[in-house]
PDB file of N, CA and C in Angstrom:
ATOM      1  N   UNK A   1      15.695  -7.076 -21.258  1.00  0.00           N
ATOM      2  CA  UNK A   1      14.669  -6.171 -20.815  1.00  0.00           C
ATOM      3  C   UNK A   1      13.467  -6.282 -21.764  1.00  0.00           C
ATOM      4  N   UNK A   2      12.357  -6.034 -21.136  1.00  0.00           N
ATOM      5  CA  UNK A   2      10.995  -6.296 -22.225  1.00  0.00           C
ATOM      6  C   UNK A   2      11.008  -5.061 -22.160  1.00  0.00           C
ATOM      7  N   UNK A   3      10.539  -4.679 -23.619  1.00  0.00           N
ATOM      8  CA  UNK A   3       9.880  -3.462 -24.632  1.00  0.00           C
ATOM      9  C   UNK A   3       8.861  -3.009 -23.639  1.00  0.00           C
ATOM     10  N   UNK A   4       8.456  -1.712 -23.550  1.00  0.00           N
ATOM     11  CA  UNK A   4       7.672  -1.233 -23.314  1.00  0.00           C
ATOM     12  C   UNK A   4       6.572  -1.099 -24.127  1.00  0.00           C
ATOM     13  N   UNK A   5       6.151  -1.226 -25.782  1.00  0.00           N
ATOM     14  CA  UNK A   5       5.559  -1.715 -26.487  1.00  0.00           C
ATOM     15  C   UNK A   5       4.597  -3.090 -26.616  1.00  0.00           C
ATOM     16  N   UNK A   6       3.299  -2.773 -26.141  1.00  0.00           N
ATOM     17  CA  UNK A   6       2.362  -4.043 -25.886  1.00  0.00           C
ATOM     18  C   UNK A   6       2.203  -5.041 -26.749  1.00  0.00           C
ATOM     19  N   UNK A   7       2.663  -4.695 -28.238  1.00  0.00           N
ATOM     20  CA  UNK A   7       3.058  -5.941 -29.278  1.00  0.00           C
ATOM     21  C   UNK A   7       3.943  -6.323 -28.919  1.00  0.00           C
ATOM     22  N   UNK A   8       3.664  -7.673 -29.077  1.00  0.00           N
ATOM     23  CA  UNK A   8       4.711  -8.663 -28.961  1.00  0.00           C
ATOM     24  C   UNK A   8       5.901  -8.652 -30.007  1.00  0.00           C
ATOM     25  N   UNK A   9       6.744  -9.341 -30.282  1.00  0.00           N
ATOM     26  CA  UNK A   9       7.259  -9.202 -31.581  1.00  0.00           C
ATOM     27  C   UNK A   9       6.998 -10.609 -32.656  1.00  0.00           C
ATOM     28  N   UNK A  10       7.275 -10.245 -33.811  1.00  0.00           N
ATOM     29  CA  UNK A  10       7.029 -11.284 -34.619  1.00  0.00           C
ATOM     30  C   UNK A  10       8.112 -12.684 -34.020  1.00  0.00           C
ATOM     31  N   UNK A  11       9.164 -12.438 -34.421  1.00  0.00           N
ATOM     32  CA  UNK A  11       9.881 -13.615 -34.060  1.00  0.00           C
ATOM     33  C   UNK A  11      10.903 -13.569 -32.883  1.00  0.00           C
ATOM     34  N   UNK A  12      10.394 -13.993 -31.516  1.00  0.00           N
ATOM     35  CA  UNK A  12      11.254 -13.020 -30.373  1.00  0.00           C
ATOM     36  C   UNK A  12      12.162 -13.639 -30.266  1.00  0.00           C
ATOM     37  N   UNK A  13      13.211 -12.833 -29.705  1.00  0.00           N
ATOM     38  CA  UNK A  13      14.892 -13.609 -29.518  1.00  0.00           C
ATOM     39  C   UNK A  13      14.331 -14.542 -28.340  1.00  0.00           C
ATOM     40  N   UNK A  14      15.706 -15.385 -28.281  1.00  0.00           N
ATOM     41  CA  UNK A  14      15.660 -16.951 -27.165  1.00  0.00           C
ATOM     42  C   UNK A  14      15.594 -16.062 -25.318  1.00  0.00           C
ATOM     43  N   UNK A  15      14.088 -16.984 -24.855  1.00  0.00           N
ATOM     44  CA  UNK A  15      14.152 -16.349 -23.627  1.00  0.00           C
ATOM     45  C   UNK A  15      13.193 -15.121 -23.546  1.00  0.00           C
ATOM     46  N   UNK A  16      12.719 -14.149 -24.482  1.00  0.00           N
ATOM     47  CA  UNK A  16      11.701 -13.426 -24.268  1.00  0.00           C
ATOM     48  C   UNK A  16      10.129 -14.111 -23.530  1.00  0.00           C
ATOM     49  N   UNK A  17      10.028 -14.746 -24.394  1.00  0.00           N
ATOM     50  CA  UNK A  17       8.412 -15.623 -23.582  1.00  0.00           C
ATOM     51  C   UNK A  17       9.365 -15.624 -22.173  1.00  0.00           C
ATOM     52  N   UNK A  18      10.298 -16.647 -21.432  1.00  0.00           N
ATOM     53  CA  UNK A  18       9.854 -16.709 -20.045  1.00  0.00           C
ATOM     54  C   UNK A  18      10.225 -14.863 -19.607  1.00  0.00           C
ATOM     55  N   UNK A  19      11.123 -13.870 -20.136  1.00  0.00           N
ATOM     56  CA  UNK A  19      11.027 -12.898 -19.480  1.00  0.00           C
ATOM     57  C   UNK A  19       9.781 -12.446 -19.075  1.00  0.00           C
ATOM     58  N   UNK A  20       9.168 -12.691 -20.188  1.00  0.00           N
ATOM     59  CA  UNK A  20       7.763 -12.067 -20.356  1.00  0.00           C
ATOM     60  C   UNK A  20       6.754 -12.536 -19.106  1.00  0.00           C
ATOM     61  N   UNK A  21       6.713 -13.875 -18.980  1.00  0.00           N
ATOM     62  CA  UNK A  21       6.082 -14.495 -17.991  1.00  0.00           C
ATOM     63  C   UNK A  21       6.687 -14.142 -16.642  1.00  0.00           C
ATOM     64  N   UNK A  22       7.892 -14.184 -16.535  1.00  0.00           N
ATOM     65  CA  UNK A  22       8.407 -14.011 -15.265  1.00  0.00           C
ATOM     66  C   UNK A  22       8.313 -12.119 -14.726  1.00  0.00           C
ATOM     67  N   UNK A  23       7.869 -11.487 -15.522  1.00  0.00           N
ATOM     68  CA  UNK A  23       7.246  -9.974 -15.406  1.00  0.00           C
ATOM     69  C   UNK A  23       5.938 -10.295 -15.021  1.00  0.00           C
ATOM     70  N   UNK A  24       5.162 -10.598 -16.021  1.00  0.00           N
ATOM     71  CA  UNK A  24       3.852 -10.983 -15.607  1.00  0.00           C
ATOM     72  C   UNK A  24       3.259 -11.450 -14.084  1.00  0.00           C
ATOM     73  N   UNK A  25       4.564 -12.429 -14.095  1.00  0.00           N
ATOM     74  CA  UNK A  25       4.260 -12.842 -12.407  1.00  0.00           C
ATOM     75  C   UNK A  25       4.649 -11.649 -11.216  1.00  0.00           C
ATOM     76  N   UNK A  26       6.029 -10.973 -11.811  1.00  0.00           N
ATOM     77  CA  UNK A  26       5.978 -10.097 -10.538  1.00  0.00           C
ATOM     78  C   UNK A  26       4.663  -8.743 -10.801  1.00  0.00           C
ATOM     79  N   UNK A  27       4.575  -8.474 -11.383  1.00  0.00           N
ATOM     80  CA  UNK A  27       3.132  -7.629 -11.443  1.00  0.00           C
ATOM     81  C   UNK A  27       2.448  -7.740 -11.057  1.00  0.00           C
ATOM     82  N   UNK A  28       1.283  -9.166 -11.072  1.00  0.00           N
ATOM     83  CA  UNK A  28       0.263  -9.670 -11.339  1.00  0.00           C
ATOM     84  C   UNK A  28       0.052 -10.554 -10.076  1.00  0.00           C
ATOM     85  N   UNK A  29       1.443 -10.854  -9.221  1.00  0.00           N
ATOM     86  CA  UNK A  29       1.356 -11.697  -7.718  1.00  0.00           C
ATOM     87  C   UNK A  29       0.921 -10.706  -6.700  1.00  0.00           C
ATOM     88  N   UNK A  30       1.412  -9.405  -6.623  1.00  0.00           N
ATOM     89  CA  UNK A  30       0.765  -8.432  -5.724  1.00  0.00           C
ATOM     90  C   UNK A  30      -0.323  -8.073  -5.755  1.00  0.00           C
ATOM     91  N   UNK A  31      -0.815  -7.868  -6.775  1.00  0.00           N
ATOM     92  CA  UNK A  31      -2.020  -7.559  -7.267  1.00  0.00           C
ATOM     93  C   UNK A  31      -3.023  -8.827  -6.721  1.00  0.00           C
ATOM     94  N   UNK A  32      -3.189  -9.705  -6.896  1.00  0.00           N
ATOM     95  CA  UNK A  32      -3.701 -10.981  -6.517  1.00  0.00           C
ATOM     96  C   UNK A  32      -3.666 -11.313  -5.000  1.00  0.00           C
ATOM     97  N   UNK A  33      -2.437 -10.972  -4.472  1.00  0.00           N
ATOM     98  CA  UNK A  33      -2.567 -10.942  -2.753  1.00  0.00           C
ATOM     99  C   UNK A  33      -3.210  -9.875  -2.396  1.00  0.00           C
ATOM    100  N   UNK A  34      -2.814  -8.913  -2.741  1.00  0.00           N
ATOM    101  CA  UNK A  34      -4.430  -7.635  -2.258  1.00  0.00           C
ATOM    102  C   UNK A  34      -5.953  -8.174  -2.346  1.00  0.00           C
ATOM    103  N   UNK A  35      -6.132  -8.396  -3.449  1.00  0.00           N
ATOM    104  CA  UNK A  35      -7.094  -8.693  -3.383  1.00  0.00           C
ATOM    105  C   UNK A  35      -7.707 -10.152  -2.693  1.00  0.00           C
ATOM    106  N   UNK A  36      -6.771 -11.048  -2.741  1.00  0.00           N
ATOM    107  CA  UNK A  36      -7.215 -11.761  -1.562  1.00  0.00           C
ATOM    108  C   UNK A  36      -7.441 -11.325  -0.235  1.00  0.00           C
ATOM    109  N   UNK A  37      -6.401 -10.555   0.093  1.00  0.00           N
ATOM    110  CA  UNK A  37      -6.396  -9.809   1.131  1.00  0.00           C
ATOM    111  C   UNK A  37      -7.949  -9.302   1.350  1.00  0.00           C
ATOM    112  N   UNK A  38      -8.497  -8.503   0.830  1.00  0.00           N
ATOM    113  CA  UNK A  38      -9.623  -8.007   1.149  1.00  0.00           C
ATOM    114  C   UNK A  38     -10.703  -8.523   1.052  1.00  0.00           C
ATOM    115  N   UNK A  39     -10.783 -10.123   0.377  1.00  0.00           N
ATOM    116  CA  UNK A  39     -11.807 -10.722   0.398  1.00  0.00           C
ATOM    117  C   UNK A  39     -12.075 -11.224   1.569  1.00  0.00           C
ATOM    118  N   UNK A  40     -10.576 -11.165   2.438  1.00  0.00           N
ATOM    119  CA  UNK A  40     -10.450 -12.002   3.744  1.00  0.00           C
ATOM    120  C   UNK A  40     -10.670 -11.324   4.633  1.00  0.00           C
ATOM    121  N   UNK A  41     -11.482 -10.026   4.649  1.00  0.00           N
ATOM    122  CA  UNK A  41     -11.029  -8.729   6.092  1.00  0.00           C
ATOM    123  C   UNK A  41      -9.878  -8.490   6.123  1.00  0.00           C
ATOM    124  N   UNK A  42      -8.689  -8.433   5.148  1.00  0.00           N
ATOM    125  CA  UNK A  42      -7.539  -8.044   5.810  1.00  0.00           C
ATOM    126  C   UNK A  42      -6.914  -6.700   5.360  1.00  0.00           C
ATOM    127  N   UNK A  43      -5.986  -5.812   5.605  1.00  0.00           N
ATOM    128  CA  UNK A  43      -5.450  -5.281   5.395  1.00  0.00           C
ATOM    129  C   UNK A  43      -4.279  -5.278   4.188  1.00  0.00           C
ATOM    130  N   UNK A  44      -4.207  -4.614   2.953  1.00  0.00           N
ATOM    131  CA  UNK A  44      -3.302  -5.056   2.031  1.00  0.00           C
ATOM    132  C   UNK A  44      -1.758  -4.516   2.982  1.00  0.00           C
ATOM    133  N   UNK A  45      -0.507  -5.016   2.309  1.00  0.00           N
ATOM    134  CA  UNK A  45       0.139  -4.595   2.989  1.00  0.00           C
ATOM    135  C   UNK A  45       0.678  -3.158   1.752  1.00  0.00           C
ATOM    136  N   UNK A  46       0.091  -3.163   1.032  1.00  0.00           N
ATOM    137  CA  UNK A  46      -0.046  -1.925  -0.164  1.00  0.00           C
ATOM    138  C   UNK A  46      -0.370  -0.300   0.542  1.00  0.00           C
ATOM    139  N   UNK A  47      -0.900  -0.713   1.497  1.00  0.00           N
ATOM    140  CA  UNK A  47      -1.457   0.107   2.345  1.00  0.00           C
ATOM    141  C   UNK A  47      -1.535   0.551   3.497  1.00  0.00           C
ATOM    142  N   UNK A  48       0.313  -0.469   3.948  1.00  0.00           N
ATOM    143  CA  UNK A  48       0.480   0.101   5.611  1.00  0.00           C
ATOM    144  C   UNK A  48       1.930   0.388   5.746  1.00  0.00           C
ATOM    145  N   UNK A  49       1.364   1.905   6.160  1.00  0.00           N
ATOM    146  CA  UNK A  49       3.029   2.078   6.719  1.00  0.00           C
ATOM    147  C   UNK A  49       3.660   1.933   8.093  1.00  0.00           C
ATOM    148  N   UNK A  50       4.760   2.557   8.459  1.00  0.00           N
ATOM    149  CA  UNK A  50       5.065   3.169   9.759  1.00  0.00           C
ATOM    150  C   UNK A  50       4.612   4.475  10.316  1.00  0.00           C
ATOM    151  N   UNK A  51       4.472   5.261   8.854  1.00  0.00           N
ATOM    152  CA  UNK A  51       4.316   7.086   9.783  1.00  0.00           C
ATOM    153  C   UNK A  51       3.528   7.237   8.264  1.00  0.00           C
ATOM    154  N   UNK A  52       2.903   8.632   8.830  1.00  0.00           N
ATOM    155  CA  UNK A  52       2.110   8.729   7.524  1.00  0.00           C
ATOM    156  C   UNK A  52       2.895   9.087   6.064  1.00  0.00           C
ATOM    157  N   UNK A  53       2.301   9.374   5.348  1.00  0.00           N
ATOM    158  CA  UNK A  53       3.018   9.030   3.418  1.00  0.00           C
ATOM    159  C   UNK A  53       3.689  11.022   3.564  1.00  0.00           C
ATOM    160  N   UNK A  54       4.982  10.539   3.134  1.00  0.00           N
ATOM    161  CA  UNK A  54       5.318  11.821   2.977  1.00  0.00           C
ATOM    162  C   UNK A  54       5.796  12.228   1.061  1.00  0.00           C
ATOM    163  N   UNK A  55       5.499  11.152   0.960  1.00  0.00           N
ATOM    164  CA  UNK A  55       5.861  11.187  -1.086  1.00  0.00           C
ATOM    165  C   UNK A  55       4.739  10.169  -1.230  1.00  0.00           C
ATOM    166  N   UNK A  56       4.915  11.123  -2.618  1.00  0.00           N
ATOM    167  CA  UNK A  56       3.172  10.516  -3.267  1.00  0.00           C
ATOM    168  C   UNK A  56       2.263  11.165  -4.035  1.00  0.00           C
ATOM    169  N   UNK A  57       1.380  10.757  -4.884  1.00  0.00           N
ATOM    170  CA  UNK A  57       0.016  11.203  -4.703  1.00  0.00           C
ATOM    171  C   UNK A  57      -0.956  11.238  -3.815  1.00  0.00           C
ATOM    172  N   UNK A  58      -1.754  11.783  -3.033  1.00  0.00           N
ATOM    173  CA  UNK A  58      -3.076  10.820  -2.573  1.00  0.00           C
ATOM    174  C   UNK A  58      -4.467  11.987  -2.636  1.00  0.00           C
ATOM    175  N   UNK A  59      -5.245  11.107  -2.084  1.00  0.00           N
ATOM    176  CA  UNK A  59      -6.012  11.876  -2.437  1.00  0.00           C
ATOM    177  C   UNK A  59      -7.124  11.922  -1.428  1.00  0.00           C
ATOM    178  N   UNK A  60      -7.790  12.920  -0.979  1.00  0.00           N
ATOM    179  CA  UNK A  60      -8.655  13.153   0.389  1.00  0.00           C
ATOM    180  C   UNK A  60      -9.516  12.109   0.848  1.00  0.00           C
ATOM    181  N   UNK A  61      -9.120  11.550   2.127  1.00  0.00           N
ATOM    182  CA  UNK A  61     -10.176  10.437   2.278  1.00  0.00           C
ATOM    183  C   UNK A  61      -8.759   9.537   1.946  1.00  0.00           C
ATOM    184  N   UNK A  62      -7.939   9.060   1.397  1.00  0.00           N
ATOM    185  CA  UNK A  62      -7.486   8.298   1.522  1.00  0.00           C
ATOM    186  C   UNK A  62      -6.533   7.595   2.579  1.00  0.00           C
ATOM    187  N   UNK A  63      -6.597   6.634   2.939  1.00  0.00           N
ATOM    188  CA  UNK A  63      -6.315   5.882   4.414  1.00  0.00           C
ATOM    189  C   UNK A  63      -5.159   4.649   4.549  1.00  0.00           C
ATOM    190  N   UNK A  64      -4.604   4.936   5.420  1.00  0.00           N
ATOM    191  CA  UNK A  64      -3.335   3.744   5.126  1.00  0.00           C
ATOM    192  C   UNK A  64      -3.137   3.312   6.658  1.00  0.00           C
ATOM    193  N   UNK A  65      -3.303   2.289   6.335  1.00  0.00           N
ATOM    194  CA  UNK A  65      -3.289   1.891   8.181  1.00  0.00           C
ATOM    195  C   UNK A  65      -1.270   1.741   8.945  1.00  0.00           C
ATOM    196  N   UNK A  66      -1.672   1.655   9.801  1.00  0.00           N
ATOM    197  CA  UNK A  66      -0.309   1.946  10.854  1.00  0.00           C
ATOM    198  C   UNK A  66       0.301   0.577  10.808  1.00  0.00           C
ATOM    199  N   UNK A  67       1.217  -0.039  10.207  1.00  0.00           N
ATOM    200  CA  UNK A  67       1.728  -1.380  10.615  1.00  0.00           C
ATOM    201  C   UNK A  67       3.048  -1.898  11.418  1.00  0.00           C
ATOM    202  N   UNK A  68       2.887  -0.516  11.986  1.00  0.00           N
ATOM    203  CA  UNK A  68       3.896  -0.397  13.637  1.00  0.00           C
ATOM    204  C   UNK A  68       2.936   0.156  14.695  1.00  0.00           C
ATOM    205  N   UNK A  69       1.667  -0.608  15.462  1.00  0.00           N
ATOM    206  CA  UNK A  69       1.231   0.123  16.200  1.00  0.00           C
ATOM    207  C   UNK A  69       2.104   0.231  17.847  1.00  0.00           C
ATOM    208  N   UNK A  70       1.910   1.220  18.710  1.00  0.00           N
ATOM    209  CA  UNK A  70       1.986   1.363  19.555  1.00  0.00           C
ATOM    210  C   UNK A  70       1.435   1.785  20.565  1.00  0.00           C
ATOM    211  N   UNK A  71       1.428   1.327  21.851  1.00  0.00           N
ATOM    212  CA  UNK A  71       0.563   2.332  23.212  1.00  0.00           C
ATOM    213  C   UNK A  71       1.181   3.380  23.203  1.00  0.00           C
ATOM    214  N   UNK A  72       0.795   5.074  23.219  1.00  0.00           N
ATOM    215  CA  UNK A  72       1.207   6.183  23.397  1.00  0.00           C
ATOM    216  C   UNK A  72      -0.031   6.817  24.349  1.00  0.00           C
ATOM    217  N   UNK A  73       0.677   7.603  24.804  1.00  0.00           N
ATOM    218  CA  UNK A  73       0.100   8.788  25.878  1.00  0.00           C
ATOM    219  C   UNK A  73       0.723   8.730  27.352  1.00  0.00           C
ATOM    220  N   UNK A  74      -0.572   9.510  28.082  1.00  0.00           N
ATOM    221  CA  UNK A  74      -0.189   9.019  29.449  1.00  0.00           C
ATOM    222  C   UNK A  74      -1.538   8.449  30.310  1.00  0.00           C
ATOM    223  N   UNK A  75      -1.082   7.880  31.544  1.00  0.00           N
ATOM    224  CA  UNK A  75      -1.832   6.791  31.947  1.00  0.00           C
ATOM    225  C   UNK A  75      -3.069   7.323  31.707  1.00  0.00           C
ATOM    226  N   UNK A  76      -4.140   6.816  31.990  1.00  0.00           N
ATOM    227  CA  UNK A  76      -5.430   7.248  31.987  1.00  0.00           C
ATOM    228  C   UNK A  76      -6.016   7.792  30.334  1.00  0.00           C
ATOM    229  N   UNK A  77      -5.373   8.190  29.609  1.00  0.00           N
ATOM    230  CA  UNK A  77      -5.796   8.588  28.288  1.00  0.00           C
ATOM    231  C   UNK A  77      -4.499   7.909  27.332  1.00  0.00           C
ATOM    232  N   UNK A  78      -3.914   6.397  27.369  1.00  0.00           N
ATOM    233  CA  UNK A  78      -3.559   6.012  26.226  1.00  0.00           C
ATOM    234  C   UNK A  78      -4.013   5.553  25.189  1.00  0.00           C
ATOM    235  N   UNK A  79      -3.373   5.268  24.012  1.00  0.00           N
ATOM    236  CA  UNK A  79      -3.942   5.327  22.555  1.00  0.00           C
ATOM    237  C   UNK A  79      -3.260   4.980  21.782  1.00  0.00           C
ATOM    238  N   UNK A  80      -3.631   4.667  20.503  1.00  0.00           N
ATOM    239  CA  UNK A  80      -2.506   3.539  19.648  1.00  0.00           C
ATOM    240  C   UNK A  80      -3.145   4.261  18.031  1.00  0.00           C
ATOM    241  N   UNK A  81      -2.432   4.746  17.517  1.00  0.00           N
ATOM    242  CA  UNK A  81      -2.296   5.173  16.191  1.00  0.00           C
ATOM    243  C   UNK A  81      -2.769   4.051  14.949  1.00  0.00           C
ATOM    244  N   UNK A  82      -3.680   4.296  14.810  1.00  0.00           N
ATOM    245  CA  UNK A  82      -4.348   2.854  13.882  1.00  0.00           C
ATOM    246  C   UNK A  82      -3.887   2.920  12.354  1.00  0.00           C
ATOM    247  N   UNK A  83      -3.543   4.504  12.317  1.00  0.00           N
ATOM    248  CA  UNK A  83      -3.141   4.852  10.853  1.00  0.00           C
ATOM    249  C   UNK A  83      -3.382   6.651  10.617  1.00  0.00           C
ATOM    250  N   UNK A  84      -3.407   6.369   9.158  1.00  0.00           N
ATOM    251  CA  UNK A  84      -3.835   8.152   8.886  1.00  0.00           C
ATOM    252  C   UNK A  84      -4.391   8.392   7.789  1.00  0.00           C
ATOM    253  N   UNK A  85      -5.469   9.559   7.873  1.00  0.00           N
ATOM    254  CA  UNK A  85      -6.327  10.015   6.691  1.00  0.00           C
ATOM    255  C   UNK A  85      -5.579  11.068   6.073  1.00  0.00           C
ATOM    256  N   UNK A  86      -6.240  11.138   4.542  1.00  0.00           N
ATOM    257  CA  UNK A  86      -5.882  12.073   3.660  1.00  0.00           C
ATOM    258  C   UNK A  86      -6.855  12.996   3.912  1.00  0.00           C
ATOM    259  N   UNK A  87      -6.579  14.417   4.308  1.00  0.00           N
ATOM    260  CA  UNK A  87      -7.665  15.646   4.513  1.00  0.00           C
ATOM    261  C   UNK A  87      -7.461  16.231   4.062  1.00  0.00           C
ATOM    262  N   UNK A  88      -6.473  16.210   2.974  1.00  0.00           N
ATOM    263  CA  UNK A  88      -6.151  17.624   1.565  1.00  0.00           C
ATOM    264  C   UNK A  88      -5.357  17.415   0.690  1.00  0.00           C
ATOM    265  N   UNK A  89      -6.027  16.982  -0.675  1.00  0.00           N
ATOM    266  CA  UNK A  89      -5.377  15.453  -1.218  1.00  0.00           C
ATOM    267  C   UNK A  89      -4.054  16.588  -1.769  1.00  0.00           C
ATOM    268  N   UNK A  90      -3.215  15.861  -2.241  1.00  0.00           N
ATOM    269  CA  UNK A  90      -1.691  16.546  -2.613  1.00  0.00           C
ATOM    270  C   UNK A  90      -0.806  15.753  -2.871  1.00  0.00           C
ATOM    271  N   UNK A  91       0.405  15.955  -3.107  1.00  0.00           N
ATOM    272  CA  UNK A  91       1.664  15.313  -3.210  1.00  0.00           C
ATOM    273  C   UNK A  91       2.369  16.014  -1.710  1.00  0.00           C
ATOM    274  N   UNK A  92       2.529  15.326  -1.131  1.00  0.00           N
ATOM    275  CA  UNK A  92       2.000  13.982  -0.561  1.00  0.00           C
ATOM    276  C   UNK A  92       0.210  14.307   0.378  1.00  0.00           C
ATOM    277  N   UNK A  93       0.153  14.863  -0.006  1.00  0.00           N
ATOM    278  CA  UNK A  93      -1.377  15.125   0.886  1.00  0.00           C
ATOM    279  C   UNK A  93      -1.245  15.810   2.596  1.00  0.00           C
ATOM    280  N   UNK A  94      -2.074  16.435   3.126  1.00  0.00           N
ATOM    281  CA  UNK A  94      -2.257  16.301   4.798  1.00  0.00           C
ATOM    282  C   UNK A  94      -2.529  15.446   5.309  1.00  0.00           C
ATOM    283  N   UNK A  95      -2.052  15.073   6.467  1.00  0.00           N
ATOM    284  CA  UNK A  95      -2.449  13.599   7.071  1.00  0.00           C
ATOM    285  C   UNK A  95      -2.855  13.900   8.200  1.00  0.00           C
ATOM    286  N   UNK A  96      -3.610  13.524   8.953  1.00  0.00           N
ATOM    287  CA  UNK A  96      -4.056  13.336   9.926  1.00  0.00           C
ATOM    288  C   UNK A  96      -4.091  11.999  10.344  1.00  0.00           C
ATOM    289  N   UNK A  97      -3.500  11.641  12.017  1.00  0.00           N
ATOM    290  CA  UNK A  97      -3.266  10.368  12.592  1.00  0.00           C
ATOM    291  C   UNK A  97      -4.978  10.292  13.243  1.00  0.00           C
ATOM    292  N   UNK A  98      -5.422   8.799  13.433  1.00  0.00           N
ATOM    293  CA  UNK A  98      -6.755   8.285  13.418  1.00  0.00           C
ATOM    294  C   UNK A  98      -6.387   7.653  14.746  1.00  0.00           C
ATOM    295  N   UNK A  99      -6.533   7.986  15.908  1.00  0.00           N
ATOM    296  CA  UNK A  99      -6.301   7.093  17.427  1.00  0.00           C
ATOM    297  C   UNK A  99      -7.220   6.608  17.926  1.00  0.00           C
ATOM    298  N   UNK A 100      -6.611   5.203  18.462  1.00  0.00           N
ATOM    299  CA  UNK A 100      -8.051   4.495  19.208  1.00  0.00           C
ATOM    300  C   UNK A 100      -7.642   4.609  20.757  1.00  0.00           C
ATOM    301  N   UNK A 101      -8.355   4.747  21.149  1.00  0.00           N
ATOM    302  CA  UNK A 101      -8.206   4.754  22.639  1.00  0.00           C
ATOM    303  C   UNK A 101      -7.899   3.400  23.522  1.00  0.00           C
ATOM    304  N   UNK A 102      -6.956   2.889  24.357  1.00  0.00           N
ATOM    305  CA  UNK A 102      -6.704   1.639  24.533  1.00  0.00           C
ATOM    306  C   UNK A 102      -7.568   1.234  26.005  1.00  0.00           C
ATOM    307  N   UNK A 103      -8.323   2.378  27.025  1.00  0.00           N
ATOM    308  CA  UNK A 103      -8.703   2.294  28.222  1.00  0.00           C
ATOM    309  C   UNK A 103      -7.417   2.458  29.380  1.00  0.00           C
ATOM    310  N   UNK A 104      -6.140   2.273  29.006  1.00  0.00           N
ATOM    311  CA  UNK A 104      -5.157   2.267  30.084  1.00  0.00           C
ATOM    312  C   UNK A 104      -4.882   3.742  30.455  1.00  0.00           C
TER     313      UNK A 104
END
């Protein structure tokens, strides 16, 4: 296990460097696909659920898109849940669902 302590150590036991690196990578690979992600128009997947956040921080205004959409309603007024806003930031916050209208 790596130290929680940001010094390194003077003389580390056999195998610390690659732990170290192989942490680094799982940290530092998500982080790097987000942000590709958004250079590309896309959606992180950091940021999509099924139903809105029921544990958490968040905070008002904050938005997480739907990555189970579906057609809901009935004929003439269906609609597809794109995601949900934060309208009263909290643990876990109020959510409100954001619908687009599909025309069917």
């Amino acid at each position: 296990m790596i130290q929680i302590d940001p010094r390194l150590p003077q003389d580390p036991p056999a195998g610390y460097v690659q732990q170290l690196v192989t942490r680094l990578y799982d940290v530092l690979r998500p982080m790097a696909e987000q942000i590709n992600g958004i250079s590309l128009g896309h959606a992180s997947a950091h940021s999509t659920y099924t139903a809105a956040p029921t544990t958490g921080t968040w905070a008002k205004g904050d938005f997480v898109r739907n990555s189970a959409p579906a057609e809901a309603g009935t004929a003439g007024s269906k609609y597809v849940i794109t995601g949900w806003i934060c309208s009263v930031a909290g643990t876990p916050g109020t959510w409100l669902a954001c619908r687009s209208l599909t025309g069917n």
